[in-house]
C-alpha atoms as a PDB file:
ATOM      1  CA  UNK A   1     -63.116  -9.945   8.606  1.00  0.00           C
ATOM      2  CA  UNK A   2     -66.671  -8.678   7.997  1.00  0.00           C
ATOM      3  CA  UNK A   3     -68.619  -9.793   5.302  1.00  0.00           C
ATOM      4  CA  UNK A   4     -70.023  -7.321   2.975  1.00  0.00           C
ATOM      5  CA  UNK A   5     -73.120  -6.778   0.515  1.00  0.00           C
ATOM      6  CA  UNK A   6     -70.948  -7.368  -2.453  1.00  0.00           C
ATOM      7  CA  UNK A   7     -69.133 -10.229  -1.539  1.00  0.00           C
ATOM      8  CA  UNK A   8     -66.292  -8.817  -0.542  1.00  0.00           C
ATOM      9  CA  UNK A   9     -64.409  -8.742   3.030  1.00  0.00           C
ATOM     10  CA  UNK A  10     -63.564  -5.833   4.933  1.00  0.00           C
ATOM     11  CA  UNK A  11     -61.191  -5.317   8.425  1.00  0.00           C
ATOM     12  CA  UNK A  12     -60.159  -2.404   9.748  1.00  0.00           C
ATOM     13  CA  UNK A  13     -62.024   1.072  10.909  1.00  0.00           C
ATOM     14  CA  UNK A  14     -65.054   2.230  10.191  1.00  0.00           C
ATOM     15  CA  UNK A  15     -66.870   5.919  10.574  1.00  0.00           C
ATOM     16  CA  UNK A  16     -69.950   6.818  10.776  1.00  0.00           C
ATOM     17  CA  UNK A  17     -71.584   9.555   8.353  1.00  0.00           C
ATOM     18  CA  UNK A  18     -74.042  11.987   8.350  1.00  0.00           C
ATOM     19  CA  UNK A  19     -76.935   9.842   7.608  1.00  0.00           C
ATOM     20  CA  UNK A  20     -75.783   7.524  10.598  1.00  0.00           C
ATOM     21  CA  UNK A  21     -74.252   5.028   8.190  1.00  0.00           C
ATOM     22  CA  UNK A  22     -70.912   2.955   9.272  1.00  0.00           C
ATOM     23  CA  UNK A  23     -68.381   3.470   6.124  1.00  0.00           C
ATOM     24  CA  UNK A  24     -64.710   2.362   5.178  1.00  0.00           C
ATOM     25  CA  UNK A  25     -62.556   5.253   6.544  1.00  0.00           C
ATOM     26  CA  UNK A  26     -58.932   4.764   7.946  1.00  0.00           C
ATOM     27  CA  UNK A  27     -56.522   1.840   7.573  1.00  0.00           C
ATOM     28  CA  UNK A  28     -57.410  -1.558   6.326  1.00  0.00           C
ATOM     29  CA  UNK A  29     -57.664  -4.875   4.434  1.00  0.00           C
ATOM     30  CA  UNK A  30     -60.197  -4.786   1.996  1.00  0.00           C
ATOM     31  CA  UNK A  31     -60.154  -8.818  -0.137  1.00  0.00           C
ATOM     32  CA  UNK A  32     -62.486  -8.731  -3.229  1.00  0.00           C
ATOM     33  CA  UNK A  33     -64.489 -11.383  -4.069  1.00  0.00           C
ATOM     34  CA  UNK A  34     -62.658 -12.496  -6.837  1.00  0.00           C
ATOM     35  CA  UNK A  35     -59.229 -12.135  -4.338  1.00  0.00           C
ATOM     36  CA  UNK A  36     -57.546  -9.369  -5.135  1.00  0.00           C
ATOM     37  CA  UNK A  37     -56.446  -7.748  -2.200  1.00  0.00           C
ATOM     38  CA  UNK A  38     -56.002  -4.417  -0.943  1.00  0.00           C
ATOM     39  CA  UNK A  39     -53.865  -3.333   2.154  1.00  0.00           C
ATOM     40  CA  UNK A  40     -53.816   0.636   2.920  1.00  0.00           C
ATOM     41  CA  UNK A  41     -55.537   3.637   3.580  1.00  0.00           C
ATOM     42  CA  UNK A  42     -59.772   4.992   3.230  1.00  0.00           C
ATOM     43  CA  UNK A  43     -61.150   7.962   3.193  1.00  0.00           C
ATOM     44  CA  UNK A  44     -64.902   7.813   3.438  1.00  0.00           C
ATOM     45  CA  UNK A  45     -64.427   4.462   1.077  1.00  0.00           C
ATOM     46  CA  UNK A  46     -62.344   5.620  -1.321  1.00  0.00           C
ATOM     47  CA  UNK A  47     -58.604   4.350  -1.538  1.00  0.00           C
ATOM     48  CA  UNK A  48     -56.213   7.161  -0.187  1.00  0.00           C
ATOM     49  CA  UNK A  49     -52.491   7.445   0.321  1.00  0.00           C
ATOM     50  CA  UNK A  50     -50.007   4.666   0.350  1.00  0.00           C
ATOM     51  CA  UNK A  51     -51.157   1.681  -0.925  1.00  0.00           C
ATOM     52  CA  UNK A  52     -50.283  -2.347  -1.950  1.00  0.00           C
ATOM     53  CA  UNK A  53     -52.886  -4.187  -4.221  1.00  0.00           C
ATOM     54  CA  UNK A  54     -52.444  -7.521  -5.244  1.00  0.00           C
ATOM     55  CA  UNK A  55     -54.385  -8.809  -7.802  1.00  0.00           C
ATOM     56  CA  UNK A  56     -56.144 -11.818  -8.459  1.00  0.00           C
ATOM     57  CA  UNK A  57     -54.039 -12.270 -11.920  1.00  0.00           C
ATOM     58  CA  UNK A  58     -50.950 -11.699  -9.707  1.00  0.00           C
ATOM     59  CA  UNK A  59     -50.022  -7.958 -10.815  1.00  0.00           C
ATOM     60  CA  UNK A  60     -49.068  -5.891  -7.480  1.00  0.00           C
ATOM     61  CA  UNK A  61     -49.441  -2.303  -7.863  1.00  0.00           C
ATOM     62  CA  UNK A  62     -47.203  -0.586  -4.585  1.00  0.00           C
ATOM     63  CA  UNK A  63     -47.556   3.304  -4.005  1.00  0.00           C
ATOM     64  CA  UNK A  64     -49.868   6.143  -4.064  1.00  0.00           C
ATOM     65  CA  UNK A  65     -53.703   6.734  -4.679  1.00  0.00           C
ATOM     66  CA  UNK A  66     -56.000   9.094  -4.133  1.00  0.00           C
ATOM     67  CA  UNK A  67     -59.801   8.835  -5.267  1.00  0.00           C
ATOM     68  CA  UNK A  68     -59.009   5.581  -5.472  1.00  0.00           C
ATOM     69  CA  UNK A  69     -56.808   5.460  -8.857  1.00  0.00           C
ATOM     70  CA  UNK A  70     -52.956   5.428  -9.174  1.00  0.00           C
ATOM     71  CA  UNK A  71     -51.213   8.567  -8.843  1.00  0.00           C
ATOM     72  CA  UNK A  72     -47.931   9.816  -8.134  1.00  0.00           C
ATOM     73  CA  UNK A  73     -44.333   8.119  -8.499  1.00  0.00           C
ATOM     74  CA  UNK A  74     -45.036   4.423  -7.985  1.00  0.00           C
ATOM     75  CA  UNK A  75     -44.549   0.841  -8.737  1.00  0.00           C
ATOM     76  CA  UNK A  76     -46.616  -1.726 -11.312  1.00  0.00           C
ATOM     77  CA  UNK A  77     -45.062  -5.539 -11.029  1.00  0.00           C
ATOM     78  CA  UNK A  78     -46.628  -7.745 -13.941  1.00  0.00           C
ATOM     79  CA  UNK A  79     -47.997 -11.729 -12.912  1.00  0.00           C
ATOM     80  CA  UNK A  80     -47.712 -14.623 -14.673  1.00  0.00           C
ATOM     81  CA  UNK A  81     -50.768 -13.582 -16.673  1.00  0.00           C
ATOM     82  CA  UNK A  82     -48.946 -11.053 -18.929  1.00  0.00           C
ATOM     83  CA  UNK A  83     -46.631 -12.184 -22.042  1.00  0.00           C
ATOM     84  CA  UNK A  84     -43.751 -10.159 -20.010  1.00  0.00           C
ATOM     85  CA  UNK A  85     -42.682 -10.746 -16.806  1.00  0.00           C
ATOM     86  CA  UNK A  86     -40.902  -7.515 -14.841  1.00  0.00           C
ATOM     87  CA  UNK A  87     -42.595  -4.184 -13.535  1.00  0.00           C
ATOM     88  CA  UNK A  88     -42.772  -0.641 -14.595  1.00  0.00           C
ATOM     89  CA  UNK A  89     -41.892   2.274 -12.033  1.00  0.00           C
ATOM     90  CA  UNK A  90     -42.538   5.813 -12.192  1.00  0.00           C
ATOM     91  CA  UNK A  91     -45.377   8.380 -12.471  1.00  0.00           C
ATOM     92  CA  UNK A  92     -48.768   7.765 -12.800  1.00  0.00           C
ATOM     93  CA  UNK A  93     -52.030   9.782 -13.096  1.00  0.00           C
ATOM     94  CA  UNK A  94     -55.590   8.931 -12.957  1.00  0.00           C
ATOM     95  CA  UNK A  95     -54.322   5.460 -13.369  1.00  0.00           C
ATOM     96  CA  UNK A  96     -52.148   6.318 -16.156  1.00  0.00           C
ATOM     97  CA  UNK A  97     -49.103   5.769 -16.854  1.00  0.00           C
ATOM     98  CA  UNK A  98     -47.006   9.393 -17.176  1.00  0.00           C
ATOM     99  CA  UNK A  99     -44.303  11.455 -17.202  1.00  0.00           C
ATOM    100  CA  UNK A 100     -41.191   9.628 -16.318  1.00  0.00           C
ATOM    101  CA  UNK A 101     -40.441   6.030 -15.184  1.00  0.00           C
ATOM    102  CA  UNK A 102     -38.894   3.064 -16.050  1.00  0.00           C
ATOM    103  CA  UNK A 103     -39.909  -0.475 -17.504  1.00  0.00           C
ATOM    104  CA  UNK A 104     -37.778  -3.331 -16.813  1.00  0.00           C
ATOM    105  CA  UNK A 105     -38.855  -5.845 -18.553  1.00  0.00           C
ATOM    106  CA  UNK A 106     -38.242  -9.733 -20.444  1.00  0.00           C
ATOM    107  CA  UNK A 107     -40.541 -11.223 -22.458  1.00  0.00           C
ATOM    108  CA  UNK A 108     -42.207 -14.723 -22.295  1.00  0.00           C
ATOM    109  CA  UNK A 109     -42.875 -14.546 -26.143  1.00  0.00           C
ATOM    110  CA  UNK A 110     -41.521 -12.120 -28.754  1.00  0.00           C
ATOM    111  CA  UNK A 111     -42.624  -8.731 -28.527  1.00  0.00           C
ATOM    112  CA  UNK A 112     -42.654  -5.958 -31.424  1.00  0.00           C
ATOM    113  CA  UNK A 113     -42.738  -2.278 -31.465  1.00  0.00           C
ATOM    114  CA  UNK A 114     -44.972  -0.534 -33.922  1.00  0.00           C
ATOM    115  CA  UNK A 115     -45.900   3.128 -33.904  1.00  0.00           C
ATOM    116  CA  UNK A 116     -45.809   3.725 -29.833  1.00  0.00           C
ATOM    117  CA  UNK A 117     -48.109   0.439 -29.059  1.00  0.00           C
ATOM    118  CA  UNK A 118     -46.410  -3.095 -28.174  1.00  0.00           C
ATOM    119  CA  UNK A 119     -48.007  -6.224 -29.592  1.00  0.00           C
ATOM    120  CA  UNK A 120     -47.372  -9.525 -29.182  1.00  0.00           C
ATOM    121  CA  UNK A 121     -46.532 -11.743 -32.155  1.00  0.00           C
ATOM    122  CA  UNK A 122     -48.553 -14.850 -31.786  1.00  0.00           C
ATOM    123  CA  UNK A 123     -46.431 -17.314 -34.421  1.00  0.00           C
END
């Protein structure tokens, strides 16, 4: 693992640019500094392709990227973190959730629906 600037860890390959700087560029394991994780595919540092990030709240987010955001028909698992426990699969955009996909989901605490937006009920 090499150590970078930020904190964070990088291994895998490297390219040089056109100012003679070494950047992130092919497959690798990039680990933040606060853990999450991120197993896949640079180009010139920015996430590309297929993709697995685990988070350090324990989400997991398995499928495409590109520019580094979500895209395409993937997967979002929810940790412990979140008052529901499950995943939601399906289309994303510009780290979005769109089009179609699925939610399967069970709650840890009672969950209402109100005008398009789920909240939580606290009592």
């Amino acid at each position: 693992m090499t150590p970078l600037e930020s904190g964070d860890k990088y291994q895998g390959t490297w390219v040089e640019n056109d100012q003679g700087e070494l950047i992130i560029h092919g497959r690798g394991l990039y680990i933040y500094s606060n853990g999450s994780q991120y197993i896949g595919w640079f180009n010139e540092g920015e996430i590309v392709g297929m993709a697995r990030i685990v988070y350090h709240n324990g989400d997991i987010y398995e499928g495409l990227t590109k520019d580094s955001k979500y895209t395409g028909n993937s997967k979002y698992i929810f940790g412990e973190s979140h008052p529901i426990s499950g995943f939601y699969e399906g289309e994303f955009k510009n780290n979005q959730i769109t089009g179609d996909g699925k939610f399967k989901v069970s709650s840890r605490r009672p969950l209402t629906h109100i005008f398009g937006e789920v909240q939580v009920e606290t009592d």
